[in-house]
C-alpha atoms as a PDB file:
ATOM      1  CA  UNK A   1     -50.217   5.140 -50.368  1.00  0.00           C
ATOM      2  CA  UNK A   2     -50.900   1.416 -51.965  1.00  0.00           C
ATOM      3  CA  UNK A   3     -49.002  -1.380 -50.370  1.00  0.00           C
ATOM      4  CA  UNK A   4     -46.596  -3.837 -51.699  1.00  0.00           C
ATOM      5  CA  UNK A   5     -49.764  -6.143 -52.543  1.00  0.00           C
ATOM      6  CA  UNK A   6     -51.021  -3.712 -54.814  1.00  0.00           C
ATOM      7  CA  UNK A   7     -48.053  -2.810 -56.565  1.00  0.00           C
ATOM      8  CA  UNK A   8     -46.337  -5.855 -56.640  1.00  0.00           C
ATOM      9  CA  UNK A   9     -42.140  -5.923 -56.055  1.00  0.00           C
ATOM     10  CA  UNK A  10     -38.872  -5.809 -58.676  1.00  0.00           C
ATOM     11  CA  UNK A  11     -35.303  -6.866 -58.719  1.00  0.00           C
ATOM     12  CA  UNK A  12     -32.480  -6.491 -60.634  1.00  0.00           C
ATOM     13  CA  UNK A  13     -29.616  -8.605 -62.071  1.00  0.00           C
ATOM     14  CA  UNK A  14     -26.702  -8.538 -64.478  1.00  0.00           C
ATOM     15  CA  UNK A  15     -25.712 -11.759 -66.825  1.00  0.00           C
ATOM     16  CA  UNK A  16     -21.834 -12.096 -66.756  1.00  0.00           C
ATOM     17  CA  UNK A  17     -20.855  -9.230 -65.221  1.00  0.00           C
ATOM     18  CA  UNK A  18     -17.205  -8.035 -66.090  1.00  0.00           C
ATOM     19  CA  UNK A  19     -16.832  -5.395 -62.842  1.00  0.00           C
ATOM     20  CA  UNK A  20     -17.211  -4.817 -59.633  1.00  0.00           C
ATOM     21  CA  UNK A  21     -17.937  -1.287 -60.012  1.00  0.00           C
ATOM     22  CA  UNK A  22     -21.341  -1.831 -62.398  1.00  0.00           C
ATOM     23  CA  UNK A  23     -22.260  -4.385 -59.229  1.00  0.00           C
ATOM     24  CA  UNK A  24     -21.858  -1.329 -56.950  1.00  0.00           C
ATOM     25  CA  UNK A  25     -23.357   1.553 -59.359  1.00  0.00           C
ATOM     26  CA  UNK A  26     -26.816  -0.994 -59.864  1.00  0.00           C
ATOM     27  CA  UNK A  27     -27.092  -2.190 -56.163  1.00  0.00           C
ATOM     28  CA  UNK A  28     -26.836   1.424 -54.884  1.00  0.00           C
ATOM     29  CA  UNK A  29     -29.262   2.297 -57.130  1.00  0.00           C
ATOM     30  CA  UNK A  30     -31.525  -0.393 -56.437  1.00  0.00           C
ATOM     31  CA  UNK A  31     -31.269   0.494 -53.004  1.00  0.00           C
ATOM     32  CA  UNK A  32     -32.148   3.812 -52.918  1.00  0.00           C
ATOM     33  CA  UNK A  33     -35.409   3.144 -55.648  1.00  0.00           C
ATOM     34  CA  UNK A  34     -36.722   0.452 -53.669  1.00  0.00           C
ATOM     35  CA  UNK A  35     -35.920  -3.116 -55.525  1.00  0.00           C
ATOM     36  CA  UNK A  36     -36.363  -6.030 -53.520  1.00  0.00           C
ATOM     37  CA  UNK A  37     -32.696  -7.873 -54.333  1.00  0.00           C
ATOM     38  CA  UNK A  38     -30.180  -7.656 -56.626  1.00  0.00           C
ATOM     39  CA  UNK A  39     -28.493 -10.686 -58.482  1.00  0.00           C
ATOM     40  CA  UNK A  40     -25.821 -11.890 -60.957  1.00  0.00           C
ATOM     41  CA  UNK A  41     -25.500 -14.471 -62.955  1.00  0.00           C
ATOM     42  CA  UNK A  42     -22.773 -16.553 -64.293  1.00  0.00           C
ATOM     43  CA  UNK A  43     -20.382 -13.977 -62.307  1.00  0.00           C
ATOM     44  CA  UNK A  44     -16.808 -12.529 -64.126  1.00  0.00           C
ATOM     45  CA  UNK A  45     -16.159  -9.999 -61.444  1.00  0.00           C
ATOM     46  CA  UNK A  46     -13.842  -9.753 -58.279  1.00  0.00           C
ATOM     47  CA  UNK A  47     -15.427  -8.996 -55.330  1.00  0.00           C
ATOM     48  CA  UNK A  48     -14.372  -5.614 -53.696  1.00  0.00           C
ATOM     49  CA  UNK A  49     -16.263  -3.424 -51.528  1.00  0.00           C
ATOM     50  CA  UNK A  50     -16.732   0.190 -53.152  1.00  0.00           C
ATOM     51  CA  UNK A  51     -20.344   0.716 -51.770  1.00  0.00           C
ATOM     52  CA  UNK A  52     -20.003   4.152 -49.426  1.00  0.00           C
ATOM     53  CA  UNK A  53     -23.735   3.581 -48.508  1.00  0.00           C
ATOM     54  CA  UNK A  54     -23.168   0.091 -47.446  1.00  0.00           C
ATOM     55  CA  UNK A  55     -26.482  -1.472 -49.696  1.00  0.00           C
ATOM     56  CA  UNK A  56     -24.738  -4.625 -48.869  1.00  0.00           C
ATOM     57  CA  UNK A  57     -26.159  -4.268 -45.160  1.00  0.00           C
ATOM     58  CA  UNK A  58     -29.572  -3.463 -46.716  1.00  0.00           C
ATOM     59  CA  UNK A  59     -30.917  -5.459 -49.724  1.00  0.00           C
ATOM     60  CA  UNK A  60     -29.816  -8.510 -50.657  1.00  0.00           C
ATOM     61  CA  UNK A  61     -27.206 -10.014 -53.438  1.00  0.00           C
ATOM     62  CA  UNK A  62     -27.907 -13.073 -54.968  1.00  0.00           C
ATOM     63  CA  UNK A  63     -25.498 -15.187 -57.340  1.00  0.00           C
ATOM     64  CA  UNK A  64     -27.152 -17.898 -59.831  1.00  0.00           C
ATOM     65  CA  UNK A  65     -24.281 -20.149 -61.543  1.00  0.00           C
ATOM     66  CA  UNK A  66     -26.290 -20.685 -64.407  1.00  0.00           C
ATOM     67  CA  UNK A  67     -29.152 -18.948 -66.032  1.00  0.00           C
ATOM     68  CA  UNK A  68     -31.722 -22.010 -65.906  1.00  0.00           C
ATOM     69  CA  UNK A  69     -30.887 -21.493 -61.461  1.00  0.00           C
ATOM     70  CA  UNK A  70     -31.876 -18.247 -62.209  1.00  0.00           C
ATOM     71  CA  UNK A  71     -34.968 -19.612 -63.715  1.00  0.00           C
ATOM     72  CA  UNK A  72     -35.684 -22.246 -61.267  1.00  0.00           C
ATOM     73  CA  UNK A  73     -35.276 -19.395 -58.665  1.00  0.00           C
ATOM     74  CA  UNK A  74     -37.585 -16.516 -60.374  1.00  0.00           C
ATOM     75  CA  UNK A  75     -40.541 -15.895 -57.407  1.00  0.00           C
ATOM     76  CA  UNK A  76     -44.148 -17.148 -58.505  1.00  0.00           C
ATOM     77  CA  UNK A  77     -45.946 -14.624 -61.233  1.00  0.00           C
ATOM     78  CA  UNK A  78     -42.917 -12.881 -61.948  1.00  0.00           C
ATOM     79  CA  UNK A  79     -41.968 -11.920 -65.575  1.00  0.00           C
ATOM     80  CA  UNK A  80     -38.643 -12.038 -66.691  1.00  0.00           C
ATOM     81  CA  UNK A  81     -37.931  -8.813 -68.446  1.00  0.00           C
ATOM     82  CA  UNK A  82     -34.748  -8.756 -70.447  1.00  0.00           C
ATOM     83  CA  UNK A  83     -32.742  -5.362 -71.412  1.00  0.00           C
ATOM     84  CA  UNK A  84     -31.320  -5.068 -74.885  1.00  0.00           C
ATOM     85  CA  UNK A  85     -30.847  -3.354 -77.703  1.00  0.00           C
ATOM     86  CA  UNK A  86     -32.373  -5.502 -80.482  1.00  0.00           C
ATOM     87  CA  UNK A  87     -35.006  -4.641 -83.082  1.00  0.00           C
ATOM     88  CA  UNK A  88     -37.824  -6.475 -81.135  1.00  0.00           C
ATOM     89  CA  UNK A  89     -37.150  -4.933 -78.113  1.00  0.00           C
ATOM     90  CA  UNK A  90     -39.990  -2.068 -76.875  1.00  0.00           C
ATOM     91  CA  UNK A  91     -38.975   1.050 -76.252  1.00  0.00           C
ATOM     92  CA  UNK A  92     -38.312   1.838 -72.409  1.00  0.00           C
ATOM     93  CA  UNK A  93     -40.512   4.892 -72.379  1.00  0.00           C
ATOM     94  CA  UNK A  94     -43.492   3.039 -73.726  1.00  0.00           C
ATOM     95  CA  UNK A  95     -43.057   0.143 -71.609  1.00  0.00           C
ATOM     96  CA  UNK A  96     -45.990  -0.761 -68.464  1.00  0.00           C
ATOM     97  CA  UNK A  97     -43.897  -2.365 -65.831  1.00  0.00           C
ATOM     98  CA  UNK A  98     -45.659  -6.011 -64.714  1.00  0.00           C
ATOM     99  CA  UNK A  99     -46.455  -6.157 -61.397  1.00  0.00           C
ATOM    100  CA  UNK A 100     -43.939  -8.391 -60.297  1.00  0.00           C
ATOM    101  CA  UNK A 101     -40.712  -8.063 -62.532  1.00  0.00           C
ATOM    102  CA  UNK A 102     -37.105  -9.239 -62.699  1.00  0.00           C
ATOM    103  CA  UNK A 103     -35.008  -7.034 -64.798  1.00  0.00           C
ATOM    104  CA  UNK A 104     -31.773  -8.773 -66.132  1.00  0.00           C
ATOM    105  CA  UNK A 105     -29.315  -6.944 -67.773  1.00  0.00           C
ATOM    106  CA  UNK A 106     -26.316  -8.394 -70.409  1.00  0.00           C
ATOM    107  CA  UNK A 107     -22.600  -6.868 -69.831  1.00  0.00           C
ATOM    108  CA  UNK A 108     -21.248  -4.418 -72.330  1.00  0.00           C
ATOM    109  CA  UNK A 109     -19.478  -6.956 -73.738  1.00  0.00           C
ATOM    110  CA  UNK A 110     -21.976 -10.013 -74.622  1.00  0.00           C
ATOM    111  CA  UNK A 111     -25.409  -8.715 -74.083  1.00  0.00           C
ATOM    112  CA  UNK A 112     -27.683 -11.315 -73.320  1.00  0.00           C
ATOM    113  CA  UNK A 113     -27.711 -14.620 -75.956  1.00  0.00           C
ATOM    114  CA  UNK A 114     -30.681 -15.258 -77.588  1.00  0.00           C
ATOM    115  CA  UNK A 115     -31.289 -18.405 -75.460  1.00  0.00           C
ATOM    116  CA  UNK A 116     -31.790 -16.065 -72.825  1.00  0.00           C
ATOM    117  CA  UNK A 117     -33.555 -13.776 -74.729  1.00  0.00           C
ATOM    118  CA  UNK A 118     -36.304 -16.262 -75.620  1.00  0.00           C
ATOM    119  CA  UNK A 119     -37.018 -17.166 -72.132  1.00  0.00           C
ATOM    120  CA  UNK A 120     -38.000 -13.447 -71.183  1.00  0.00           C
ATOM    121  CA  UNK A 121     -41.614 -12.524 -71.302  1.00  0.00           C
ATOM    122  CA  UNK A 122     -40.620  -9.212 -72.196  1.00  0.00           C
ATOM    123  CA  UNK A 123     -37.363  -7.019 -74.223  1.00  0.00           C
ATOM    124  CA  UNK A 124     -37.076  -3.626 -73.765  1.00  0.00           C
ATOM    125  CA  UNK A 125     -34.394  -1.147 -74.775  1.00  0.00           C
ATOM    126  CA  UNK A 126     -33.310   2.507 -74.319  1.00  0.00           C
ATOM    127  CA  UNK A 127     -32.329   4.948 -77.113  1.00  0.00           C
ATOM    128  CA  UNK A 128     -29.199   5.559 -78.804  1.00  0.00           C
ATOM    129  CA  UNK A 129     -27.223   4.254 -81.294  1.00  0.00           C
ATOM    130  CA  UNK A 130     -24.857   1.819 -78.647  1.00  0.00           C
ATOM    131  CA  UNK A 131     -25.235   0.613 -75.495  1.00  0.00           C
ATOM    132  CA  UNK A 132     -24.614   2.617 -72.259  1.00  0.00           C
ATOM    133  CA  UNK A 133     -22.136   0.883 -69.052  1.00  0.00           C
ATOM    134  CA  UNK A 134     -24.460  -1.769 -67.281  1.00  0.00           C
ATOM    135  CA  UNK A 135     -24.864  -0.065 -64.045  1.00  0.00           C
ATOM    136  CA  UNK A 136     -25.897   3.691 -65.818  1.00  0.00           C
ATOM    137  CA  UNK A 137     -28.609   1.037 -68.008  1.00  0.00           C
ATOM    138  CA  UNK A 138     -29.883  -0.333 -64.798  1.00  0.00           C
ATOM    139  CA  UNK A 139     -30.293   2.719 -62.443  1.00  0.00           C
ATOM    140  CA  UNK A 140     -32.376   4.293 -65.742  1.00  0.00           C
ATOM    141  CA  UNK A 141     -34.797   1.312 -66.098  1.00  0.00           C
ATOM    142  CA  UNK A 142     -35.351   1.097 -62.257  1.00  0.00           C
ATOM    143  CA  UNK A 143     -36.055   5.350 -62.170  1.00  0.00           C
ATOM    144  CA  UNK A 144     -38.316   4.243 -64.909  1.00  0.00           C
ATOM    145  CA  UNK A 145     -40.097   1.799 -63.444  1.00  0.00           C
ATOM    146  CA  UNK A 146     -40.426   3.654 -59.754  1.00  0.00           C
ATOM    147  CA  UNK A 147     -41.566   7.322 -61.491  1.00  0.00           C
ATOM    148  CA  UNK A 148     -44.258   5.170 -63.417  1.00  0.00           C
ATOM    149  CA  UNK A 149     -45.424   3.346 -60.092  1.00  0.00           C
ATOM    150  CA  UNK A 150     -44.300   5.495 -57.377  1.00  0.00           C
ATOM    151  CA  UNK A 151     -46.417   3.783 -54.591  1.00  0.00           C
ATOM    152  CA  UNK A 152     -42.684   1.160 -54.992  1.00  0.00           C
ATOM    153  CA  UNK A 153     -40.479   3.773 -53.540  1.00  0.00           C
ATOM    154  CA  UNK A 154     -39.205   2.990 -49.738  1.00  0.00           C
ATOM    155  CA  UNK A 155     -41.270   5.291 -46.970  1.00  0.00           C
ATOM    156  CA  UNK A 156     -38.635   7.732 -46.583  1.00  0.00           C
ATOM    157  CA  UNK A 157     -37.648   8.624 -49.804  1.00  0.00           C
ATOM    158  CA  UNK A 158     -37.768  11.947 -51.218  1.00  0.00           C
ATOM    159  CA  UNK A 159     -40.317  13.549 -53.671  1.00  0.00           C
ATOM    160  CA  UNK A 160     -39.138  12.927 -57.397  1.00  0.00           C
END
């Protein structure tokens, strides 16, 4: 099996998050497929625990104020990979994961602004004709990511 070195690390984050809930759905599922971290930015949500397997207690949640503290926080030789729907945007199935990627997510109800969208070294997107809820988005990139480069999943997970 290769080691972290070799295959490099991921998180995951949502920009203005409306719900607690879509916090809970993403860090359980980052959790169980092996990110690193989790992370908002500029938070809307009310805390609340809802989290049966307790990820809390076993990766990390990290909350930027801004987006440029997101930026200024963003580990060395890590691309910023943004998740939208746009034209521009490469298609999630055709996508090679970097070695060392931060996946940030916009909520159902703003997406990410283009400011934002400018400062990622990549866009991708997933099909259909609207976006999907936040957390459902997020948990499909990161089983995308970890049944591409399997050597990320945790030791004791279970075959895909």
């Amino acid at each position: 099996m290769k080691t972290n070195n070799e295959v490099g690390y991921y998180a995951i984050g949502i920009y203005r998050g409306k719900t607690a809930h879509n916090i809970g759905t993403l860090w359980r599922s980052a959790y169980i497929l092996g990110a690193q971290y989790i992370f908002t930015v500029e938070t809307r949500y009310k805390k609340q625990a809802s989290d049966v397997v307790r990820s809390w207690s076993r990766i990390p949640l990290f909350h930027y104020d801004t987006f440029d503290d997101l930026l200024n926080n963003i580990p060395y030789d890590c691309r910023l990979v943004g998740v939208e729907l746009t034209d521009d945007a490469e298609w999630l199935h055709e996508f090679n994961h970097p070695k060392r990627a931060i996946y940030l997510l916009g909520s159902e109800d703003c997406g990410l602004p283009d400011y934002i969208k400018e400062k990622c070294h990549f866009l991708i997107k997933l099909p259909g004709n609207s976006s999907l809820n936040v957390g459902v988005t997020g948990s499909i990139v990161l089983h995308d990511r970890v049944t591409k480069l399997p050597a990320l999943l945790p030791p004791n997970h279970k075959e895909l």
